[in-house]
Structure formats: C-alpha cells, structure tokens
C-alpha atoms as a PDB file:
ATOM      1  CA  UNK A   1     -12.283   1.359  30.721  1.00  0.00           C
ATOM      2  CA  UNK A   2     -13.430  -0.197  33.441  1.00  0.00           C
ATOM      3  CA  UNK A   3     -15.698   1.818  35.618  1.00  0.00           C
ATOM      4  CA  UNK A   4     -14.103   3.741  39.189  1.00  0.00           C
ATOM      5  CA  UNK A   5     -10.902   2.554  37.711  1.00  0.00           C
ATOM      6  CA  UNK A   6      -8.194   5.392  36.415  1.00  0.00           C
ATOM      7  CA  UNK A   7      -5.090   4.424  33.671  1.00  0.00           C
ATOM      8  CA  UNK A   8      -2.714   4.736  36.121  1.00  0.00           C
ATOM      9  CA  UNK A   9      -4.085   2.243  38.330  1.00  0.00           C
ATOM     10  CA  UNK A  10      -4.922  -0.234  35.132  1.00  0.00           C
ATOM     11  CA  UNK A  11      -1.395   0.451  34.141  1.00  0.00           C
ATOM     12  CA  UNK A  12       0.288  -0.794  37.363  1.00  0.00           C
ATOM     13  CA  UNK A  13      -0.059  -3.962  36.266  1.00  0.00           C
ATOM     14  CA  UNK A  14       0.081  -4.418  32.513  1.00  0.00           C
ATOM     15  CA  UNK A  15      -0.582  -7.984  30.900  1.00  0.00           C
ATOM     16  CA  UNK A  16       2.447  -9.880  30.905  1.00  0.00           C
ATOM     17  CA  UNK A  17       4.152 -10.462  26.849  1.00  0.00           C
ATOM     18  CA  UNK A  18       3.239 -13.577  25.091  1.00  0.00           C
ATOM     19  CA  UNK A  19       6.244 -14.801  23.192  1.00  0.00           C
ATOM     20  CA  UNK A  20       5.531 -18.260  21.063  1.00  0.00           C
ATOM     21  CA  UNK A  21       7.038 -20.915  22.775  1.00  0.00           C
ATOM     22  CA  UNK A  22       9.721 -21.679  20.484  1.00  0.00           C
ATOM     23  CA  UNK A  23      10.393 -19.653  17.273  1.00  0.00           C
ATOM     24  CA  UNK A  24       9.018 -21.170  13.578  1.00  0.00           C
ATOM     25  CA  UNK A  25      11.601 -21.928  11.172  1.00  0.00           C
ATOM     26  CA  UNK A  26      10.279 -21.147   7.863  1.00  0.00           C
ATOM     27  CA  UNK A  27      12.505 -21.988   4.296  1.00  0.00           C
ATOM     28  CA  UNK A  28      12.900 -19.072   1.614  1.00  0.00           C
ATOM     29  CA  UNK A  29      10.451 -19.694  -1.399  1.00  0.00           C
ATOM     30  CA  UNK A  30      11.594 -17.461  -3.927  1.00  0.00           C
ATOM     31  CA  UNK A  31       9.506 -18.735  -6.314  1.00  0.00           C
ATOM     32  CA  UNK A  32       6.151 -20.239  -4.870  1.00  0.00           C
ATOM     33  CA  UNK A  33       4.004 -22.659  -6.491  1.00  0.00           C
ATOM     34  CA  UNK A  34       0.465 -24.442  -5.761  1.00  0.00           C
ATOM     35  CA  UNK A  35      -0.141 -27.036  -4.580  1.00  0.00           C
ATOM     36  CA  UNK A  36       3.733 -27.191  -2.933  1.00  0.00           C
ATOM     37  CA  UNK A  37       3.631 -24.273  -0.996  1.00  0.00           C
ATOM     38  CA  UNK A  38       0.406 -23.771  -0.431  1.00  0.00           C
ATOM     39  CA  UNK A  39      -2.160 -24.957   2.246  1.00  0.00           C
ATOM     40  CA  UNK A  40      -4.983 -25.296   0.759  1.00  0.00           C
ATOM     41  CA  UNK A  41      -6.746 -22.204   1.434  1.00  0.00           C
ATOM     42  CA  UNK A  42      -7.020 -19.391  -1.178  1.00  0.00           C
ATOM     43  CA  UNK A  43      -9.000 -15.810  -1.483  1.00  0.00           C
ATOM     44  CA  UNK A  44      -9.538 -13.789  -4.845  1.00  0.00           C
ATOM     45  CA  UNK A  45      -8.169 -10.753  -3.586  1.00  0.00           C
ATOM     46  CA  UNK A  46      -8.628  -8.662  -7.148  1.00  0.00           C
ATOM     47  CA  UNK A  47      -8.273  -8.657 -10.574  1.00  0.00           C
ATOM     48  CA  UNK A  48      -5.608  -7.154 -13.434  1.00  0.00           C
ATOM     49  CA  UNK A  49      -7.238  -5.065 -15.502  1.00  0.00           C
ATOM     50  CA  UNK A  50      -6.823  -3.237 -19.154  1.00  0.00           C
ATOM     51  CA  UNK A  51      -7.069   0.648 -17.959  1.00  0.00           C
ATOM     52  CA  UNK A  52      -8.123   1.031 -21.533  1.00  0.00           C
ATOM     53  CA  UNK A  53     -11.091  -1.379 -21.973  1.00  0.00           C
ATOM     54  CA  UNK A  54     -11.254  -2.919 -18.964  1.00  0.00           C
ATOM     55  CA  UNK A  55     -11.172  -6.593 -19.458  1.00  0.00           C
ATOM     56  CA  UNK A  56     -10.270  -8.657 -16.564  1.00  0.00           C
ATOM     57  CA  UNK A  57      -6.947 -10.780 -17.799  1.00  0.00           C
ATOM     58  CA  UNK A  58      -6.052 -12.246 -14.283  1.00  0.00           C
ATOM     59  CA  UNK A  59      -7.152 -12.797 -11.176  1.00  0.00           C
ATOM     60  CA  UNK A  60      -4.802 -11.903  -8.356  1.00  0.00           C
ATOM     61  CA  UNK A  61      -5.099 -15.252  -5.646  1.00  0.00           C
ATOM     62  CA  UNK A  62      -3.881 -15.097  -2.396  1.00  0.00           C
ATOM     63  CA  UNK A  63      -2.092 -18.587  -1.365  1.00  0.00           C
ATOM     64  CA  UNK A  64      -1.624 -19.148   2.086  1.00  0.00           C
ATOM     65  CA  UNK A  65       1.661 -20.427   3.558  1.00  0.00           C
ATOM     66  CA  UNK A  66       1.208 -24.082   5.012  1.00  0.00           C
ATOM     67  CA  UNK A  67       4.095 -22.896   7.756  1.00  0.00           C
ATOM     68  CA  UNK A  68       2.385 -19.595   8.492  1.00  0.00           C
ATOM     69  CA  UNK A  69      -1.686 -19.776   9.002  1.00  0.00           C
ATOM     70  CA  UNK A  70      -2.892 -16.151   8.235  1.00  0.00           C
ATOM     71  CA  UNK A  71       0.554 -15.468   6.111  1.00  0.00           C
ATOM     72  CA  UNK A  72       0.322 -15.681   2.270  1.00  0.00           C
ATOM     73  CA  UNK A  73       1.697 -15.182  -1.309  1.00  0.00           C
ATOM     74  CA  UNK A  74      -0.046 -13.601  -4.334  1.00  0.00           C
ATOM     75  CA  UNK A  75      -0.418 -15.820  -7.660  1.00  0.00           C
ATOM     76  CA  UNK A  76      -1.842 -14.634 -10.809  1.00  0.00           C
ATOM     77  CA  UNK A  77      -4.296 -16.827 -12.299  1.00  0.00           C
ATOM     78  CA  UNK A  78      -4.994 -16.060 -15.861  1.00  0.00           C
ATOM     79  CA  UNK A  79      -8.547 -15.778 -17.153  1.00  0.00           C
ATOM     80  CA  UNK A  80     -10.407 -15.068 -20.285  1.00  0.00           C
ATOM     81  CA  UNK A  81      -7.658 -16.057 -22.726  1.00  0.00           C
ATOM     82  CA  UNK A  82      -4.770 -14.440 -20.771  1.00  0.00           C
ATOM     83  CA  UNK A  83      -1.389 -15.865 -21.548  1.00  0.00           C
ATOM     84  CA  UNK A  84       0.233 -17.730 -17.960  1.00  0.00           C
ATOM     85  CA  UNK A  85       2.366 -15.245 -16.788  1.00  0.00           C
ATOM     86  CA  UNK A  86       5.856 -16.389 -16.657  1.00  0.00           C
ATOM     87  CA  UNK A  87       8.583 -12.898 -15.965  1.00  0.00           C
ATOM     88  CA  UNK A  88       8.070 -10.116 -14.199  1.00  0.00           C
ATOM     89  CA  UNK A  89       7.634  -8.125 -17.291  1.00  0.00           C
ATOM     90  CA  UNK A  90       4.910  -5.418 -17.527  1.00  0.00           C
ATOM     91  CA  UNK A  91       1.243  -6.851 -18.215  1.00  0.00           C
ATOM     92  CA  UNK A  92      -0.134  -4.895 -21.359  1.00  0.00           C
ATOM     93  CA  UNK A  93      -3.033  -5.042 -22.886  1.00  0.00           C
ATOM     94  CA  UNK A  94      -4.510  -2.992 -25.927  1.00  0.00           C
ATOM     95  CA  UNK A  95      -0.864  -1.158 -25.801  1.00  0.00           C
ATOM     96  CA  UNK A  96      -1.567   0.332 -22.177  1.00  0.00           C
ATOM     97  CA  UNK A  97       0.234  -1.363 -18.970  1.00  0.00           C
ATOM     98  CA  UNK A  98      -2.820  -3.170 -17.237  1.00  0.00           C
ATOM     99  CA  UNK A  99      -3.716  -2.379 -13.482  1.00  0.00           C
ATOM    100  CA  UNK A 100      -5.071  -3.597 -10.477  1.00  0.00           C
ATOM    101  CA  UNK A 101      -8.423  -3.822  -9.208  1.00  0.00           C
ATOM    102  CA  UNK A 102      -9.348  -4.336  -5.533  1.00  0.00           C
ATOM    103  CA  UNK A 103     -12.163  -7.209  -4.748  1.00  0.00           C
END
C-alpha cells in the first residue's frame, strides 16, 4: 500500500472493470484432435503410470485452443509400447488401474 495513504481513501476510487470489447465465440469440440484444434503450442503436463511397476504408458499433453491463448485440452500420447487410447475405458496395466503422475 502506498505510503500516508489508508484503504478507504485507495478505495474511493477503485479501477474501473475491463470487459473484452466484444465477446469470443468459440465452437463445441467434443472430441479434439491435433493438429485441427490445436495451436501449435503444447506442454507435457505428466505422465500415466502403472501403480504397480511404475512404467510410464502415456504422456498426458496439454493442447492449447487456437480460439483461446492460455485455454487448453489434455491428449494422451502413448509411449513405450502403449496401445493409442481410443474409449474412455480404465487404463490398466499389470491388472492394476494406472495413475497419474504430476510433471
């Protein structure tokens, strides 16, 4: 806070609210893919991993939306002979439901 200056006094005034200009239209993806949906820019945000020996089968990727810069969807990209993953069935490996792991 600025100094000699109480919260009332800064408070008299707050900063005005910055709406956007117009509002983004954005389509519903229900089913992204890359490269169509995707900007360009991706971050490894984890991995899936066997809870029983602890092999890394995917890597979770973080696609951002081309419409929506800082906004994105999760893809799994498989890895070290992983199957693609196709359903939203459980991952399993060595019989136990795989987790996640946090990069």
């Amino acid at each position: 806070m600025a100094e000699g200056r109480d919260h009332g006094e800064i408070m008299a005034h707050p900063p005005a609210l910055a709406l956007p200009a117009r509002p983004v239209s954005a389509p519903v993806v229900t089913a992204p893919t890359c490269p169509e949906h995707c900007s360009g820019r991706h971050q490894v945000d984890g991995v899936i991993a066997c809870a029983h020996c602890g092999g890394e089968k995917y890597q979770v990727v973080l696609h951002e939306w081309p419409h929506s810069a800082g906004h994105s969807w999760t893809g799994l990209v498989p890895m070290n002979g992983a199957p693609p993953k196709r359903d939203a069935r459980d991952l399993r490996c060595c019989g136990e439901p795989m987790r996640r792991v946090w990069r």
